[in-house]
C-alpha atoms as a PDB file:
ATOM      1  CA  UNK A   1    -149.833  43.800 -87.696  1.00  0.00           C
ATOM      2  CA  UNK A   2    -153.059  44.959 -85.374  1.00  0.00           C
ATOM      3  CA  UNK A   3    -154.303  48.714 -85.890  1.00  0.00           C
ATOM      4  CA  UNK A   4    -155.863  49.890 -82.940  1.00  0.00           C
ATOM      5  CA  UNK A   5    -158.412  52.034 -84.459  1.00  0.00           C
ATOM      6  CA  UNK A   6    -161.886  53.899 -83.677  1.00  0.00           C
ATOM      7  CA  UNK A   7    -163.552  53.134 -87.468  1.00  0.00           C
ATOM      8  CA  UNK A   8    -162.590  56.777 -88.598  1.00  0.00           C
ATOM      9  CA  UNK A   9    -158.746  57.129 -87.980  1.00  0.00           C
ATOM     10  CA  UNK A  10    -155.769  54.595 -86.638  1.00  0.00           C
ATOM     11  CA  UNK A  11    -154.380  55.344 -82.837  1.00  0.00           C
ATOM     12  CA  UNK A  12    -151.472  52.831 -82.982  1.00  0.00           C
ATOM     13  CA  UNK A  13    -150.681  49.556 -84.482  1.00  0.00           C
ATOM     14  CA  UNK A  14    -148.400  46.967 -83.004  1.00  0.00           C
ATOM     15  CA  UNK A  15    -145.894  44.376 -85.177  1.00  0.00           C
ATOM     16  CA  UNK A  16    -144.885  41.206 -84.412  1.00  0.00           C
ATOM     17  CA  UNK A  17    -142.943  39.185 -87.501  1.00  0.00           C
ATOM     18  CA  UNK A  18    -144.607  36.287 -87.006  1.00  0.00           C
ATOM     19  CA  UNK A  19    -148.093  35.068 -86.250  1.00  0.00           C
ATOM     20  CA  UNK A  20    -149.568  36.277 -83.100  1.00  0.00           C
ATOM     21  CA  UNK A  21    -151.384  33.044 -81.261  1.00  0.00           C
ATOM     22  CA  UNK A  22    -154.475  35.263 -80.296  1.00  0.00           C
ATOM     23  CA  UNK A  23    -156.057  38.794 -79.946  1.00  0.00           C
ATOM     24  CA  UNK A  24    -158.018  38.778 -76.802  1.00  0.00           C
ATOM     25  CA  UNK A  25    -160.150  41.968 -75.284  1.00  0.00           C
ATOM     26  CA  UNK A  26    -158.762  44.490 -77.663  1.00  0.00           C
ATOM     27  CA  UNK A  27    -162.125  46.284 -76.584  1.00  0.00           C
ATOM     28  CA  UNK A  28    -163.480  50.020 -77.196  1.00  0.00           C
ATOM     29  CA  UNK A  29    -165.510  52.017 -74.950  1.00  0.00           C
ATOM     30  CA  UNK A  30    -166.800  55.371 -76.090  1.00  0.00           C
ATOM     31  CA  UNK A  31    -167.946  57.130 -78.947  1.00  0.00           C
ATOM     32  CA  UNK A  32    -166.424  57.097 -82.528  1.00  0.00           C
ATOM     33  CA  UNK A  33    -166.820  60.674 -82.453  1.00  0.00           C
ATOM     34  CA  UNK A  34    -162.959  62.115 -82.164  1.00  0.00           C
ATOM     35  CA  UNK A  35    -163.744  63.888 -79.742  1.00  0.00           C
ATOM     36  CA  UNK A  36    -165.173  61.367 -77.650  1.00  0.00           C
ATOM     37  CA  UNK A  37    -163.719  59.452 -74.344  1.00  0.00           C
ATOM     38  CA  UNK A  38    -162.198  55.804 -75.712  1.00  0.00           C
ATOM     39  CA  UNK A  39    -160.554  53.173 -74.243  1.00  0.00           C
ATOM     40  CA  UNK A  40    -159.283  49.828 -74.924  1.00  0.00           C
ATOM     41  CA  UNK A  41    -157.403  47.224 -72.851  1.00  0.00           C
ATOM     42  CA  UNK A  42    -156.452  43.126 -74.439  1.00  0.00           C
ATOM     43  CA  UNK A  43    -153.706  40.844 -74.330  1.00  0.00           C
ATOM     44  CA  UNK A  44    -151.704  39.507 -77.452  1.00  0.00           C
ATOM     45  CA  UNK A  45    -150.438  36.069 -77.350  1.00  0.00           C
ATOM     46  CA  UNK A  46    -147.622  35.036 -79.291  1.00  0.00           C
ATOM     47  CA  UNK A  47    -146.440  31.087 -80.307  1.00  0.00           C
ATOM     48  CA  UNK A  48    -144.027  31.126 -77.662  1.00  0.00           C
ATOM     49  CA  UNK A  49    -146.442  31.821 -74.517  1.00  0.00           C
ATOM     50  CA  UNK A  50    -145.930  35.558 -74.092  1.00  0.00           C
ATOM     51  CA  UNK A  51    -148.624  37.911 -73.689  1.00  0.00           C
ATOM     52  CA  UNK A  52    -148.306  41.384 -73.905  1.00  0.00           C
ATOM     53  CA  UNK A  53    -150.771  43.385 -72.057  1.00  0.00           C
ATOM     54  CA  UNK A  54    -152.070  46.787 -73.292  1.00  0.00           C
ATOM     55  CA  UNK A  55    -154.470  49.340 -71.623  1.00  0.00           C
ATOM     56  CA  UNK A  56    -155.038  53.086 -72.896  1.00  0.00           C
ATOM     57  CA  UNK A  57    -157.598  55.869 -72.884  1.00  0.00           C
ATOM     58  CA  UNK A  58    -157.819  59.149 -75.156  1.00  0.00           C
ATOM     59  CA  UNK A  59    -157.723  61.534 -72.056  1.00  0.00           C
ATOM     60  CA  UNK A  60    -156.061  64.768 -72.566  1.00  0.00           C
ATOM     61  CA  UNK A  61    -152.444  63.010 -72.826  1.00  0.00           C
ATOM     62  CA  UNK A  62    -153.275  59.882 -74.701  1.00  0.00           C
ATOM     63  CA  UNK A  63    -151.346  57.060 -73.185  1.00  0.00           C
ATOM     64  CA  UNK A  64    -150.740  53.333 -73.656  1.00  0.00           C
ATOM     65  CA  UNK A  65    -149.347  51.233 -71.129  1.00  0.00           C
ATOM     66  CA  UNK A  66    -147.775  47.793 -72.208  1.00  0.00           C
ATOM     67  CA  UNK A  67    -146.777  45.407 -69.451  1.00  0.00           C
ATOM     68  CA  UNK A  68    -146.687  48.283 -66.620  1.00  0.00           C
ATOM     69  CA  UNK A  69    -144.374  51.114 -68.941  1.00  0.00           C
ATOM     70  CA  UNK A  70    -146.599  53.947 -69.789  1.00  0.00           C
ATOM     71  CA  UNK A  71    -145.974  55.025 -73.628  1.00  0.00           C
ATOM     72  CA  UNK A  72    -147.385  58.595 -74.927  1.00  0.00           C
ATOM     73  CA  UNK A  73    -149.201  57.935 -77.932  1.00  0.00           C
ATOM     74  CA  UNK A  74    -148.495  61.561 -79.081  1.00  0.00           C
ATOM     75  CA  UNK A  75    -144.836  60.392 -79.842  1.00  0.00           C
ATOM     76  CA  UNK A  76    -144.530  57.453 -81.361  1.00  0.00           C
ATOM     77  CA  UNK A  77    -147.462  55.542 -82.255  1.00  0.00           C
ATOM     78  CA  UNK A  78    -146.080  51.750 -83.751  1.00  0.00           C
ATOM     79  CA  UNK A  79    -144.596  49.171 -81.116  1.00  0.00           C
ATOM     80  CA  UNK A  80    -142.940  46.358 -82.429  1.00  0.00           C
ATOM     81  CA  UNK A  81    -143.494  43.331 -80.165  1.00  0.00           C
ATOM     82  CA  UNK A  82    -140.279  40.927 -80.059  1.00  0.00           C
ATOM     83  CA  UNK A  83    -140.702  37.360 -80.060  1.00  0.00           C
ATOM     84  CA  UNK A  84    -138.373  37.576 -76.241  1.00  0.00           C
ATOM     85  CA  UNK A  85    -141.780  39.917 -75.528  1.00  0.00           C
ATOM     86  CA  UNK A  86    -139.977  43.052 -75.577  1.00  0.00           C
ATOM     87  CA  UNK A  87    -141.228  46.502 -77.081  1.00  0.00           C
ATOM     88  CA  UNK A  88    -139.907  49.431 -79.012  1.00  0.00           C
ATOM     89  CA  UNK A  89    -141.619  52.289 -80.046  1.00  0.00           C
ATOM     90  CA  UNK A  90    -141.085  53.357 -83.168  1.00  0.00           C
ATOM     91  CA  UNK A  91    -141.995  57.073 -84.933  1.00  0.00           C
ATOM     92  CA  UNK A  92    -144.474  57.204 -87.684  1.00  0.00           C
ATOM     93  CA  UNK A  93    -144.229  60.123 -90.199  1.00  0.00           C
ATOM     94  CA  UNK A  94    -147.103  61.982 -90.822  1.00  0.00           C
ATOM     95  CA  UNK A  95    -147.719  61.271 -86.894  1.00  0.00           C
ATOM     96  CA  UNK A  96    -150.586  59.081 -86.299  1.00  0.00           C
ATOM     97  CA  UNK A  97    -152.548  61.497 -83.508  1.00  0.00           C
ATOM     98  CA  UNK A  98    -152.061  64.974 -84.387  1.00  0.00           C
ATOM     99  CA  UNK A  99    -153.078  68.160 -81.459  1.00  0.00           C
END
């Protein structure tokens, strides 16, 4: 599991049941301050030569976008990558990002 996170609170994690080759450019710019501009863009490889690509920001509607499909963060905040390098979203409970 990866938690995306800005050293004060977590703004998604992804899964993967297995071990994930490499974690490349999982980068922050901004502030740690909440209220603070962020963003972050990397690549996970997995054994089987798949990357996924993420890039997101903290604008007003916090977004991910994962291999071109833009995800709202304010929904569901844990994707499980697939070893075919599909991924759900899945709900968290207490939400992860609250308004």
């Amino acid at each position: 599991m990866i938690a995306i996170d800005d050293g004060q609170r977590t703004h998604y994690l992804f899964y993967y049941n297995g071990d994930i080759t490499s974690v490349k450019g999982m980068s922050q710019e901004g502030g740690r301050n909440e209220r603070q501009h962020w963003s972050r863009s990397g690549t996970l490889a997995l054994p089987n030569d798949i990357r996924i690509n993420s890039e997101g920001e903290s604008s007003n509607q916090p977004e991910l976008i994962i291999d071109g499909q833009v995800r709202d963060l304010r929904k569901e905040a844990v994707f499980q990558v697939n070893a075919d390098g599909s991924v759900l979203q899945h709900p968290v409970y207490p939400p992860l990002i609250r308004e």
